[in-house]
Protein backbone atom coordinates (compact mmCIF):
# COMPACT_ATOMS: atom_id res chain seq x y z
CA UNK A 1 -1.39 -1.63 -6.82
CA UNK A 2 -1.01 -3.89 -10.18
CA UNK A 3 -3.63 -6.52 -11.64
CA UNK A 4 -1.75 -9.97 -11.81
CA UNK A 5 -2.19 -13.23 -12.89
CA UNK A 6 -0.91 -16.59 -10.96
CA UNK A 7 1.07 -18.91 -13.84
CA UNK A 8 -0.95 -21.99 -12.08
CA UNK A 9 -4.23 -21.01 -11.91
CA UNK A 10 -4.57 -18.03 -14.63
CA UNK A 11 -7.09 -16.16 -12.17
CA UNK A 12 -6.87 -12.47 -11.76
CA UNK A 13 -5.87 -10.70 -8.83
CA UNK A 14 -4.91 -7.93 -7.08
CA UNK A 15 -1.99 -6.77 -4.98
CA UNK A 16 1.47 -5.00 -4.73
CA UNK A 17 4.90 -5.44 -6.18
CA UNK A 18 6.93 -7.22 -2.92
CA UNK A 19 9.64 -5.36 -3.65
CA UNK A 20 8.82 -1.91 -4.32
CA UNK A 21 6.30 -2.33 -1.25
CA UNK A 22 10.32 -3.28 0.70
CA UNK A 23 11.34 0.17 -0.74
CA UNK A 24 8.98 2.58 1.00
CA UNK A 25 7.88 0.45 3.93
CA UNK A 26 10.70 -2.62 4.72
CA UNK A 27 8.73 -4.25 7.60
CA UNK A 28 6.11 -5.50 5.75
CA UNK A 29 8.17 -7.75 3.51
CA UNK A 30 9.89 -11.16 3.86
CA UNK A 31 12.69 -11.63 2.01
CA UNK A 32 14.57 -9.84 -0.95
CA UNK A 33 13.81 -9.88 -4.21
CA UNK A 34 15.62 -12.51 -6.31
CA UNK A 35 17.03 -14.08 -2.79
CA UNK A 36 17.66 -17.43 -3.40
CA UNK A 37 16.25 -20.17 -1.02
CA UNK A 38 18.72 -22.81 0.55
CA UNK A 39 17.71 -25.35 -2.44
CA UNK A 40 19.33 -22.51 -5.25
CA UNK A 41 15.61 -21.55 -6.00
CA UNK A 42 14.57 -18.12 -6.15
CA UNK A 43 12.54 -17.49 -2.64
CA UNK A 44 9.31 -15.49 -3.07
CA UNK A 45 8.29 -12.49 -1.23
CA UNK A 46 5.74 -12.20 0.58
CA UNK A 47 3.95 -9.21 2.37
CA UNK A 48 3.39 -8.79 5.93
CA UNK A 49 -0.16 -7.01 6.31
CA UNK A 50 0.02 -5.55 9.57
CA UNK A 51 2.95 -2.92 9.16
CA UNK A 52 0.92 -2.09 5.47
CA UNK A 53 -2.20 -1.79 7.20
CA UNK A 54 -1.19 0.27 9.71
CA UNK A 55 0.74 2.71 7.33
CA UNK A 56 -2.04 2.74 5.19
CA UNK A 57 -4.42 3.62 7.61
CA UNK A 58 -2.35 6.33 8.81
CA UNK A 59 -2.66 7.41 5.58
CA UNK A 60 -6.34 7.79 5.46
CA UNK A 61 -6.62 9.47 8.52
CA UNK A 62 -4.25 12.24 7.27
CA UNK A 63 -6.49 12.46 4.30
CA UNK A 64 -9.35 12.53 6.42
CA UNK A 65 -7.99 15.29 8.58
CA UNK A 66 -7.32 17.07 5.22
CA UNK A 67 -10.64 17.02 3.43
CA UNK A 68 -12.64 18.24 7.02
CA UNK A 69 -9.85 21.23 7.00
CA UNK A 70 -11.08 22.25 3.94
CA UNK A 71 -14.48 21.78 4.06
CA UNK A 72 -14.11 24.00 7.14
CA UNK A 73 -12.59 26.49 4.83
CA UNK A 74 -14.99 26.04 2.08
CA UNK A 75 -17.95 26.58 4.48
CA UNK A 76 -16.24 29.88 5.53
CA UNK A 77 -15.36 30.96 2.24
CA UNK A 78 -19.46 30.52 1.66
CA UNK A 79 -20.88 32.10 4.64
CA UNK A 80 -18.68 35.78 3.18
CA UNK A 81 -19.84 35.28 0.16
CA UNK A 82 -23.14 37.22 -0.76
């Protein structure tokens, strides 16, 4: 995640890098970086928020199933303990 500012409207934001977001998870961007668009412009990225919703949720419930593991083993790790 990176803070960013748009050139046109100076307002800050949030968001990802397009095209280190293409390196881990390819789906979820259009376009390459520095492509250039049929006019010789550079074409933008953009992100896809599905696929990078869905990974990230994944995410969180491997995290979730991580933290109640070892809570369970903190609670046993209590109930021995005098």
């Amino acid at each position: 995640p990176v803070n960013y500012r748009f050139k046109s409207d100076n307002v800050p934001r949030e968001g990802f890098i397009a095209h280190e977001v293409q390196e881990v998870i390819p789906s979820a961007v259009s376009f390459n970086k520095d492509e250039l668009a049929v006019d010789g412009k550079i074409q933008p990225q953009s992100l896809n928020l599905p696929p990078l919703i869905a990974v990230l949720t994944k995410a969180i419930q491997e995290l979730s199933a991580e933290v109640t593991a070892l809570r369970t083993e903190l609670d046993a790790v209590k109930a021995k303990l005098p």
